[in-house]
C-alpha atoms as a PDB file:
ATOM      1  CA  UNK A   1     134.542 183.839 104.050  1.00  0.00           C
ATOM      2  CA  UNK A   2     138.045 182.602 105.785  1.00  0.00           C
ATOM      3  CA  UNK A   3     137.988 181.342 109.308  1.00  0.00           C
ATOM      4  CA  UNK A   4     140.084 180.083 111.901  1.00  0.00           C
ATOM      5  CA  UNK A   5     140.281 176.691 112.778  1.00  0.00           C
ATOM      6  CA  UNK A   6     142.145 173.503 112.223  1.00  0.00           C
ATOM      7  CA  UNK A   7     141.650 170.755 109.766  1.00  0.00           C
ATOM      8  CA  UNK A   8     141.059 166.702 110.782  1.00  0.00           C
ATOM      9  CA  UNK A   9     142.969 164.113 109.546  1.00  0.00           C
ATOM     10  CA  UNK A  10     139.579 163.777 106.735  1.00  0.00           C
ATOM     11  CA  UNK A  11     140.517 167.128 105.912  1.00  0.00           C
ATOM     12  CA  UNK A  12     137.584 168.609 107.357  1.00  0.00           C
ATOM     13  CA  UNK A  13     136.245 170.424 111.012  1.00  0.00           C
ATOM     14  CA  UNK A  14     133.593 171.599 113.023  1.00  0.00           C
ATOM     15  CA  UNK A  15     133.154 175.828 112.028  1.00  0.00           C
ATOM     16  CA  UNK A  16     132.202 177.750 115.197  1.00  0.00           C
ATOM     17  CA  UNK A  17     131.925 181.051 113.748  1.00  0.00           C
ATOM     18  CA  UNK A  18     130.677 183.351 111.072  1.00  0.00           C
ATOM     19  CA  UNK A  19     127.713 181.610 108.543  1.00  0.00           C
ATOM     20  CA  UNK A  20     128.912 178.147 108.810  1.00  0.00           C
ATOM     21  CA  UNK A  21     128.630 177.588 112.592  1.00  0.00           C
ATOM     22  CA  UNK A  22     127.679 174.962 113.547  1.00  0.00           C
ATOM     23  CA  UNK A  23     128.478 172.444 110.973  1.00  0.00           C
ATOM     24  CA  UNK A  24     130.705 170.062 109.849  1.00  0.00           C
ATOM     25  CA  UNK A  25     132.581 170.814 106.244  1.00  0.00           C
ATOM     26  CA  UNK A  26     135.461 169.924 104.322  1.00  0.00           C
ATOM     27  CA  UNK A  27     138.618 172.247 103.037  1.00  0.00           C
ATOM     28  CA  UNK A  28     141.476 171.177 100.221  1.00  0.00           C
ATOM     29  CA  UNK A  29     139.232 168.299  98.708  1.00  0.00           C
ATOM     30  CA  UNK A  30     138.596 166.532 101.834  1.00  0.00           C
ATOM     31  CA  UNK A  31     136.921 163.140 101.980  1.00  0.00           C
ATOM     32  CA  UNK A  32     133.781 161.616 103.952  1.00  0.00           C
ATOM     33  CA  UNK A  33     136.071 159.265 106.774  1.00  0.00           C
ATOM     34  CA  UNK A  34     135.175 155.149 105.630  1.00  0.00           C
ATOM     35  CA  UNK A  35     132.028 153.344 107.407  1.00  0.00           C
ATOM     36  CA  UNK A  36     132.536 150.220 109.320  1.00  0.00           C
ATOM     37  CA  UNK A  37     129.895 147.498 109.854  1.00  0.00           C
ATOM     38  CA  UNK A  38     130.054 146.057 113.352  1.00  0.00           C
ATOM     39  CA  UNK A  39     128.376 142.598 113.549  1.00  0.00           C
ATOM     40  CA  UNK A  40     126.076 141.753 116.605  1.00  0.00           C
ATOM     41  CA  UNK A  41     127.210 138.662 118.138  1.00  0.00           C
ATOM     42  CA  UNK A  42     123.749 136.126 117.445  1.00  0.00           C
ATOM     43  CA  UNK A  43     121.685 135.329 120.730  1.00  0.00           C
ATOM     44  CA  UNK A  44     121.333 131.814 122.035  1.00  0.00           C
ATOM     45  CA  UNK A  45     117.603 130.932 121.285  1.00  0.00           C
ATOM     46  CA  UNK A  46     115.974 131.432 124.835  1.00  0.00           C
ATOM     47  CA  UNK A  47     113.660 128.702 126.765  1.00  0.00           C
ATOM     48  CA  UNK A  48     115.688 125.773 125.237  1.00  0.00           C
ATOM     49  CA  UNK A  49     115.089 123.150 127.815  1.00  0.00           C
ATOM     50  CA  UNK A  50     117.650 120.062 128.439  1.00  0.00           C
ATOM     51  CA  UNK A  51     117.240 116.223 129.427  1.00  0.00           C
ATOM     52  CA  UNK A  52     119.756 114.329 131.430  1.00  0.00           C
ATOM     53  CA  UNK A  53     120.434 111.236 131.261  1.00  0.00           C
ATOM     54  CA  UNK A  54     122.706 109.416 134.274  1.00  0.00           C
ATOM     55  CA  UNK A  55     124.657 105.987 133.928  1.00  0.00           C
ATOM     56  CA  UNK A  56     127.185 105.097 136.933  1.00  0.00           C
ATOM     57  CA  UNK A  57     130.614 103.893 136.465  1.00  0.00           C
ATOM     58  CA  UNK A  58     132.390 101.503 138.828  1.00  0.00           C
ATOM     59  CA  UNK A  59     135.001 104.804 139.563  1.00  0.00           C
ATOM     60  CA  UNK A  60     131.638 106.303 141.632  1.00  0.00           C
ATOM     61  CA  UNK A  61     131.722 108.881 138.754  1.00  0.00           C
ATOM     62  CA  UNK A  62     128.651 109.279 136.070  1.00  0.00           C
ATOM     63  CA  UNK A  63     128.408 109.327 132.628  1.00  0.00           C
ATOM     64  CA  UNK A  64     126.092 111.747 131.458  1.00  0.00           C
ATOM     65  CA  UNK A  65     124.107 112.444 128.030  1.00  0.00           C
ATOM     66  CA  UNK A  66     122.589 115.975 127.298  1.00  0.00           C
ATOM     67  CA  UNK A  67     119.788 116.792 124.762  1.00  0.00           C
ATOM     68  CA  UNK A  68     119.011 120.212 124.057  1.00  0.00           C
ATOM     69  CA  UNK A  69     115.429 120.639 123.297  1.00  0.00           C
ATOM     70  CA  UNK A  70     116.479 122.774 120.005  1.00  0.00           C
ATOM     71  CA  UNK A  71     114.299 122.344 117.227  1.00  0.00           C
ATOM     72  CA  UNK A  72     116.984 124.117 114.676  1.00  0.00           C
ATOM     73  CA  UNK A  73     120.228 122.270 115.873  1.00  0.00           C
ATOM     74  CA  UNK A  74     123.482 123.089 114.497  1.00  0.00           C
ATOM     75  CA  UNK A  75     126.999 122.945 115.699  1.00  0.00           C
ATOM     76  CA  UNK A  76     127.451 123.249 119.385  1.00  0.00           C
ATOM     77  CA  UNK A  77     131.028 124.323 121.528  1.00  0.00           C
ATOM     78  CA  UNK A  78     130.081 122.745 124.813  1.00  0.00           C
ATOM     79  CA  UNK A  79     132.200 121.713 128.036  1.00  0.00           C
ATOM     80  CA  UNK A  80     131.212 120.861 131.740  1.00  0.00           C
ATOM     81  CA  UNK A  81     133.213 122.539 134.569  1.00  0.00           C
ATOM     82  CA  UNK A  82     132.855 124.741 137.618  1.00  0.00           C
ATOM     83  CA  UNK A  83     133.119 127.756 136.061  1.00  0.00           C
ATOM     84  CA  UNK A  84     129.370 129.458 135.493  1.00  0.00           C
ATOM     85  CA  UNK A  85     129.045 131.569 131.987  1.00  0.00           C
ATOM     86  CA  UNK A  86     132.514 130.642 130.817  1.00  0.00           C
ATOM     87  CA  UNK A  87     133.682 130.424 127.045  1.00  0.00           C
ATOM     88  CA  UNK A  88     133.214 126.761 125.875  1.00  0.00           C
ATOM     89  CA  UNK A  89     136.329 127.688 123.549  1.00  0.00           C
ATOM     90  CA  UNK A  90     136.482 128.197 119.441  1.00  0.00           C
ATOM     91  CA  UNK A  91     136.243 124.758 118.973  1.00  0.00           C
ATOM     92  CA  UNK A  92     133.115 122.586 117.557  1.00  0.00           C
ATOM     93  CA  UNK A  93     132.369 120.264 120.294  1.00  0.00           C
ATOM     94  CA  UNK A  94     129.130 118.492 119.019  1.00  0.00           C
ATOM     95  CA  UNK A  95     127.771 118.492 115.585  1.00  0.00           C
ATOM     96  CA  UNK A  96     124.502 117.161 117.302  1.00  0.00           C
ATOM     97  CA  UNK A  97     122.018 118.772 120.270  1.00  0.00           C
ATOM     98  CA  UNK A  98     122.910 115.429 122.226  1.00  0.00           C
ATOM     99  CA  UNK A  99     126.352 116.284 124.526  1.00  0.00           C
ATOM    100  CA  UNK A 100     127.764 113.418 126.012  1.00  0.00           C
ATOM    101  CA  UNK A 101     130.477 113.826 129.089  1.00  0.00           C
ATOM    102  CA  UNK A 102     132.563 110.972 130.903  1.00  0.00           C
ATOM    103  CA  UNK A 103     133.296 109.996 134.522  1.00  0.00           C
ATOM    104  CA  UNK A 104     131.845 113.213 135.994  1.00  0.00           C
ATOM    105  CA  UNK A 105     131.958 113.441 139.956  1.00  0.00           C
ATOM    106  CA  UNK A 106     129.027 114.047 142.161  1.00  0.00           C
ATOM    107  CA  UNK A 107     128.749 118.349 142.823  1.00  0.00           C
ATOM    108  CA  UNK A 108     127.758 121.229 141.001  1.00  0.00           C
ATOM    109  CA  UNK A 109     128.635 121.516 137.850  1.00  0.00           C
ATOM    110  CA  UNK A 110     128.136 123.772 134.973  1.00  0.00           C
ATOM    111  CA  UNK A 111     127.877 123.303 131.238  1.00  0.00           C
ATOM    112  CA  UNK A 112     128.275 126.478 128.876  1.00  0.00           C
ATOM    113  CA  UNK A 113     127.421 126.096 125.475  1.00  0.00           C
ATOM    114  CA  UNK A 114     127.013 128.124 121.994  1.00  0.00           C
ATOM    115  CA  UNK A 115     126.182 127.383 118.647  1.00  0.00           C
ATOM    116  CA  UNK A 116     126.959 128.241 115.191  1.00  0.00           C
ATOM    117  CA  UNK A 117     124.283 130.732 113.750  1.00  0.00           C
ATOM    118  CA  UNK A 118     124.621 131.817 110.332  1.00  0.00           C
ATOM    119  CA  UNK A 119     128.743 130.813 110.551  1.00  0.00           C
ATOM    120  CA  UNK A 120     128.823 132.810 113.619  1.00  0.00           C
ATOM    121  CA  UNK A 121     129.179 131.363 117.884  1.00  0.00           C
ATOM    122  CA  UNK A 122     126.301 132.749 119.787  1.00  0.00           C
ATOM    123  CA  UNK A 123     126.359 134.022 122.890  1.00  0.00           C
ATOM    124  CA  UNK A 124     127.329 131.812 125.449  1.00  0.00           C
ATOM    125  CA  UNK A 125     124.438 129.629 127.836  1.00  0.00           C
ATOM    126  CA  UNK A 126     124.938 127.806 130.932  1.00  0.00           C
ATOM    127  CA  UNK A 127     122.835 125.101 132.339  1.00  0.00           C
ATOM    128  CA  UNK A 128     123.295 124.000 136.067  1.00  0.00           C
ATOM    129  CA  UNK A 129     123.998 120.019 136.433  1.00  0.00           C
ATOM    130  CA  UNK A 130     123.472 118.854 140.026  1.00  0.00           C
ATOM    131  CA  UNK A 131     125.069 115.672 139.818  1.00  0.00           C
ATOM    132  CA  UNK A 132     123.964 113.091 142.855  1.00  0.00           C
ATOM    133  CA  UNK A 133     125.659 111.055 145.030  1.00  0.00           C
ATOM    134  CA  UNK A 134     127.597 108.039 143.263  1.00  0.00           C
ATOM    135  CA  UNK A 135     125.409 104.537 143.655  1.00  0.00           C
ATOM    136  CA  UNK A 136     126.855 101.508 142.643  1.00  0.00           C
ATOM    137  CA  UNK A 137     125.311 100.255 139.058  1.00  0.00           C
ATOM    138  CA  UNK A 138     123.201  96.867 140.051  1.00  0.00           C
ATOM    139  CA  UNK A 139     125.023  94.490 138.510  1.00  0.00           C
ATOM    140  CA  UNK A 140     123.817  92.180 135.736  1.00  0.00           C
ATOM    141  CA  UNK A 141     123.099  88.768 136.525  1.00  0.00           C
ATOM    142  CA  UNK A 142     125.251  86.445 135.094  1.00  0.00           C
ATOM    143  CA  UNK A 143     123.107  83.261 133.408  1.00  0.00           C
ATOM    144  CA  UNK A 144     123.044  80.000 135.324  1.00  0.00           C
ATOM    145  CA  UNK A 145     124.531  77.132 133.829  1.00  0.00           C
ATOM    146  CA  UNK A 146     122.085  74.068 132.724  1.00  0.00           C
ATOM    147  CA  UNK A 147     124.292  70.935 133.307  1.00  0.00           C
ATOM    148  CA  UNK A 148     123.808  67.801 130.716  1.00  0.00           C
ATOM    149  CA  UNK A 149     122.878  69.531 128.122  1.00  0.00           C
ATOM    150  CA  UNK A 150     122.774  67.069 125.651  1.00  0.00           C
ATOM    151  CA  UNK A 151     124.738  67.197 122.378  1.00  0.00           C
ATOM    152  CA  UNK A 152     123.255  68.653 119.291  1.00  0.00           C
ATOM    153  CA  UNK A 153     121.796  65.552 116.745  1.00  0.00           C
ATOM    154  CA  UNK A 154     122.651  65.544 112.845  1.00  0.00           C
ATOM    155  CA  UNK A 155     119.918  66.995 110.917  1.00  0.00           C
ATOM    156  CA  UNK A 156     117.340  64.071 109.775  1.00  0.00           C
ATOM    157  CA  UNK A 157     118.544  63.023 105.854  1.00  0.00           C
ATOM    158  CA  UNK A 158     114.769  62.705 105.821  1.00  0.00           C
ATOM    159  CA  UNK A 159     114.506  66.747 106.675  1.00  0.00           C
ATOM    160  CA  UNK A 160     116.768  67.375 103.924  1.00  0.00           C
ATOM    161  CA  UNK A 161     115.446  66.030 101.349  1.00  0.00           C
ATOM    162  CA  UNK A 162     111.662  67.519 102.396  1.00  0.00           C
ATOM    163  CA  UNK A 163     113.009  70.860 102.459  1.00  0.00           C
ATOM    164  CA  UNK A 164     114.861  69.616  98.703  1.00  0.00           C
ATOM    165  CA  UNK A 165     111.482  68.737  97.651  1.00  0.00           C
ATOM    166  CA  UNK A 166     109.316  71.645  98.971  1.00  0.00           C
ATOM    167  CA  UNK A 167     112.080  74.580  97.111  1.00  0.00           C
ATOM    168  CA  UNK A 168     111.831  71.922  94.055  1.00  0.00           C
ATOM    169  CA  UNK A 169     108.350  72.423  94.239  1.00  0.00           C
ATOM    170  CA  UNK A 170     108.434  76.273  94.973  1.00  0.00           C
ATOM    171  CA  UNK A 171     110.558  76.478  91.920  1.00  0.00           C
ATOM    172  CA  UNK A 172     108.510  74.411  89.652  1.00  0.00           C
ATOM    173  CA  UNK A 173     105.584  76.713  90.735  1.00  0.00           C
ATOM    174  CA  UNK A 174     107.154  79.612  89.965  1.00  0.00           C
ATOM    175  CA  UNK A 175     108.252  78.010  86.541  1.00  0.00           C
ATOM    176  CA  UNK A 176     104.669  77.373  85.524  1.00  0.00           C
ATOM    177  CA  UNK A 177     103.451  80.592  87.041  1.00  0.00           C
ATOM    178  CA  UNK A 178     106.280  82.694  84.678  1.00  0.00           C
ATOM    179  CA  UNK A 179     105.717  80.892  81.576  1.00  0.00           C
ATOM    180  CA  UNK A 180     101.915  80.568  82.123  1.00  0.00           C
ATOM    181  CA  UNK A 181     102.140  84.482  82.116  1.00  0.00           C
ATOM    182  CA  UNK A 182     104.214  84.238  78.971  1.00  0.00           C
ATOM    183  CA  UNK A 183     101.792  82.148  77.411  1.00  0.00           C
ATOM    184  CA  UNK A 184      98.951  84.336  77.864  1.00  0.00           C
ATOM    185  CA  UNK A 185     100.617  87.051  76.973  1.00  0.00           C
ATOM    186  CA  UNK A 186     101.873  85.744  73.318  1.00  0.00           C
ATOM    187  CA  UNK A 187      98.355  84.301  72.635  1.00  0.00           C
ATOM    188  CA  UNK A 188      96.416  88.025  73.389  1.00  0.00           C
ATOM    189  CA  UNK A 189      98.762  89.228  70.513  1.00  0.00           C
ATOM    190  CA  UNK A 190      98.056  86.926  68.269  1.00  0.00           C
ATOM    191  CA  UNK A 191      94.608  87.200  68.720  1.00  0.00           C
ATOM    192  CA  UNK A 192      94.835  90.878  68.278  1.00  0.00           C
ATOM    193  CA  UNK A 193      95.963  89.873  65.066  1.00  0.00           C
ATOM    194  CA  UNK A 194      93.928  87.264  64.038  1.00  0.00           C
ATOM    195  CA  UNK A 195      90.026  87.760  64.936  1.00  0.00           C
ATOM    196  CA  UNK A 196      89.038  84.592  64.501  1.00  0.00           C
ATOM    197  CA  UNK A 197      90.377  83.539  67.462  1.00  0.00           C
ATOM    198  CA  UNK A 198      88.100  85.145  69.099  1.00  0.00           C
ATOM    199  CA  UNK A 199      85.253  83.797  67.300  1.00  0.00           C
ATOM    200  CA  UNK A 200      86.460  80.058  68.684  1.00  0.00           C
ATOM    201  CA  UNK A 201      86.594  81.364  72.289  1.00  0.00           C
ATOM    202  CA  UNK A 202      83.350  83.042  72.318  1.00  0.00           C
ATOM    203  CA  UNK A 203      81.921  79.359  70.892  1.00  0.00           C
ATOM    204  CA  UNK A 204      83.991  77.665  73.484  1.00  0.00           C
ATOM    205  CA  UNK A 205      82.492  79.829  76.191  1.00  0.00           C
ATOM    206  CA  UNK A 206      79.208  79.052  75.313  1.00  0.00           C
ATOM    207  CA  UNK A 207      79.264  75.298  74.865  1.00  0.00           C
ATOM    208  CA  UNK A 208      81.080  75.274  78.524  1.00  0.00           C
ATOM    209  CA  UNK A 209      78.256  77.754  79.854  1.00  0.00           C
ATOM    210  CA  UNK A 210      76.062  75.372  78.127  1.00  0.00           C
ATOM    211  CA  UNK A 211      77.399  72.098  79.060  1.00  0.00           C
ATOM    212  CA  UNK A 212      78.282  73.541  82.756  1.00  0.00           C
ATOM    213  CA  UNK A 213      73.837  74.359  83.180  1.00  0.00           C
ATOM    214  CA  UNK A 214      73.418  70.740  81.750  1.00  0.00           C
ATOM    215  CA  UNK A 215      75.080  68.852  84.239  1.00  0.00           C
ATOM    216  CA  UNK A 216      73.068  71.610  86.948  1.00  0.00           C
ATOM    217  CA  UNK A 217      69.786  70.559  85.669  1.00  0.00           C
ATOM    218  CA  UNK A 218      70.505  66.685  85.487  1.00  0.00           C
ATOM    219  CA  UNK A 219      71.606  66.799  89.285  1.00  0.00           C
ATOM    220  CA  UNK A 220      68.728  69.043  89.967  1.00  0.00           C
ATOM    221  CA  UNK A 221      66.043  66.173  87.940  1.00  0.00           C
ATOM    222  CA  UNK A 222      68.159  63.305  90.270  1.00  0.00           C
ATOM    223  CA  UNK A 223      67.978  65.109  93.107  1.00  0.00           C
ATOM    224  CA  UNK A 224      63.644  66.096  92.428  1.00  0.00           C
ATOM    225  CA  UNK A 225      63.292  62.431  91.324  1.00  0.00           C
ATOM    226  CA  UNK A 226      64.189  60.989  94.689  1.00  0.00           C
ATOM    227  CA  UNK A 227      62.161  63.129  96.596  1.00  0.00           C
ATOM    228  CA  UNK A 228      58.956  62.405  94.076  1.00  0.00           C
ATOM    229  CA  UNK A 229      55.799  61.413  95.928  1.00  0.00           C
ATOM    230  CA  UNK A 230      52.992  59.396  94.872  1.00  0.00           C
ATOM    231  CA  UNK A 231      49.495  60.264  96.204  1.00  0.00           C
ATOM    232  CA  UNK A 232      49.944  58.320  99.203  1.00  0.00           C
ATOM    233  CA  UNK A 233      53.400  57.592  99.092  1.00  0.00           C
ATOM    234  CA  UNK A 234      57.118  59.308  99.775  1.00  0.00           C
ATOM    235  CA  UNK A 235      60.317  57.378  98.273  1.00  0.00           C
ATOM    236  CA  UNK A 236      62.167  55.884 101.660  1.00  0.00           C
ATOM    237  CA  UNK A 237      64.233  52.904 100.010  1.00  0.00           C
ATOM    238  CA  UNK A 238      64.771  51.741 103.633  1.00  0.00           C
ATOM    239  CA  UNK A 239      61.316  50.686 104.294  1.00  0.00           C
ATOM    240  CA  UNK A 240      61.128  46.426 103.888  1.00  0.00           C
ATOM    241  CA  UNK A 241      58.013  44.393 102.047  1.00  0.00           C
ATOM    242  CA  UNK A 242      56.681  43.629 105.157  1.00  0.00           C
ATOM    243  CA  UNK A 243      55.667  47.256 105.651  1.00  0.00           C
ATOM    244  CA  UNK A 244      54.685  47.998 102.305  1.00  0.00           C
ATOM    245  CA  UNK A 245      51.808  47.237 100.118  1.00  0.00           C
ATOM    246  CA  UNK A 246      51.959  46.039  96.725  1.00  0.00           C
ATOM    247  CA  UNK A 247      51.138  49.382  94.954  1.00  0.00           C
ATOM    248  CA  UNK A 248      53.449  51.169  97.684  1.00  0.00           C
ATOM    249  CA  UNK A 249      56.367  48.438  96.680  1.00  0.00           C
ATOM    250  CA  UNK A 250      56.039  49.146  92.377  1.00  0.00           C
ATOM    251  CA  UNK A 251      55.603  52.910  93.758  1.00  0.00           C
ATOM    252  CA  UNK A 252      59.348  52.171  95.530  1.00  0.00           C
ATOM    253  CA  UNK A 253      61.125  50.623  92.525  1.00  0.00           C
ATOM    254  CA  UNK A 254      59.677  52.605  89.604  1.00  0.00           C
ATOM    255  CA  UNK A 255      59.999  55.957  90.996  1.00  0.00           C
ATOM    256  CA  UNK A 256      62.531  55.954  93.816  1.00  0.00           C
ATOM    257  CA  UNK A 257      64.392  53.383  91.873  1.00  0.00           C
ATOM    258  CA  UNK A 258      64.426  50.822  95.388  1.00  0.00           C
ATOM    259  CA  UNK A 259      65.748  48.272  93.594  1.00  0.00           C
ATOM    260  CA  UNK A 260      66.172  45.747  96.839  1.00  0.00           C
ATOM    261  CA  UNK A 261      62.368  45.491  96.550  1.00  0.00           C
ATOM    262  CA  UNK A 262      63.191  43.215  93.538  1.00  0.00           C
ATOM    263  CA  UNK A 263      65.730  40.785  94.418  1.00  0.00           C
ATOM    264  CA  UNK A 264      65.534  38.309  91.671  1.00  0.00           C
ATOM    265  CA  UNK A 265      65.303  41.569  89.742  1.00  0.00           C
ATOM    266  CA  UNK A 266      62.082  40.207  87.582  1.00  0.00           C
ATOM    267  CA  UNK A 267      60.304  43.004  87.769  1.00  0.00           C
ATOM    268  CA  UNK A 268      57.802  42.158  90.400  1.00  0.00           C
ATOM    269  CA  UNK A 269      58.676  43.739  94.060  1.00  0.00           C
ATOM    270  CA  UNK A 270      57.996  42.292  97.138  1.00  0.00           C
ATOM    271  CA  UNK A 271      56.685  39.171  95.585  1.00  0.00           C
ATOM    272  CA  UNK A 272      54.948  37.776  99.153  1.00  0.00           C
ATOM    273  CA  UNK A 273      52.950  41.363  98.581  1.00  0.00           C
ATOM    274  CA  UNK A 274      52.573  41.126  94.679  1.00  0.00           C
ATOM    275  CA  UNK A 275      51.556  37.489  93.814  1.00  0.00           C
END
């Protein structure tokens, strides 16, 4: 089964003759040669737009701000030159997607960028900057000057002490407010512990209920016994003897209680009406 032909340096060859041609084998113990792993450089992410931004310097250069519309920013190798397509450099430029570049003359220009993907630079981008003609920034206008301004006055003693009183008062407030709280607090747990405390608010409930619907039905029986009407007569304490009748005039002081009918206060109203 010998044959002819020379080994590699895996200690192995192609056989061109006999039953083995064709292949590939090994002789004297030979070994399968090692496998390496070549790593594809990553791809810039494609259709990533950019906004400019433009602010002139007195030196008729620009200052200009970049934002890459990258919704997965990273770290970013950029530079601005002439050069279309060229290597930005090893170097993290921006840890951002906003680039910002200094006193950059009107022309062409051409910014090349990459980014970190996975720990590895991407391949490289370039985005075309047209930069315009240098105009002169519009200046600011400086503020005109109000003569005779007149000199600031010494607080008012009298604002002082208001603003003393109203954080006294704020204070005191919030004093009464805390220990109110307090207060409430310690008397629910003693009640908890002692029901007859409830028993004496319950009772104090109801006697203020009750004493609350007296005073409602008094002012209601005040307010019904004003408006009370005879069978020909309606309580108006502003009509005078002269234009009253006798009945009408004991109908004014007994039931609308018109006590200027009865001056002397003898009982007997509008005595020219009532002799």
């Amino acid at each position: 089964m010998a044959h002819s032909g020379r080994t590699d340096s895996s200690g192995g060859h192609n056989c061109n003759v006999g039953s083995c041609a064709g292949t590939y084998h090994y002789h004297n113990g030979g070994y399968a040669p090692t496998t390496f792993t070549y790593i594809q450089t990553p791809q810039f992410p494609i259709n990533i737009d950019a906004i400019w931004t433009w602010s002139p310097n007195s030196n008729k250069t620009y200052d200009i701000e970049m934002e890459l519309k990258d919704s997965d920013p990273t770290q970013y190798s950029a530079v601005i030159s002439k050069c279309m397509g060229c290597d930005p450099g090893p170097l993290v430029d921006f840890y951002t997607n906003k680039f910002n570049f200094s006193n950059v003359k009107p022309g062409t220009w051409y910014v090349n960028v990459k980014k970190k993907i996975y720990g590895s630079w991407s391949t490289i981008v370039y985005y075309k900057v047209d930069v315009p003609a240098w105009v002169s920034p519009t200046p600011t206008p400086a503020p005109t000057m109000i003569k005779n301004i007149p000199p600031p006055t010494a607080s008012n003693s009298s604002d002082d002490l208001n603003s003393v009183i109203v954080l006294f008062i704020c204070l005191f407030l919030a004093g009464s407010a805390y220990f109110g709280y307090k207060l409430i607090v310690w008397f629910l747990n003693y009640a908890k512990n002692n029901n007859w405390v409830y028993s004496i608010l319950i009772w104090i409930t109801l006697f203020g209920l009750i004493y609350i619907y007296s005073l409602f039905t008094d002012n209601n029986q005040s307010l019904e016994s004003k408006n009370v009407k005879g069978p020909n007569y309606t309580c108006n304490c502003s009509k005078t003897c002269p234009n009253l009748s006798c009945a009408e005039a004991y109908f004014q002081l007994n039931n609308c209680g018109c006590s200027t009918r009865d001056g002397d206060g003898d009982g007997v109203p509008c005595e020219a009406q009532c002799r």
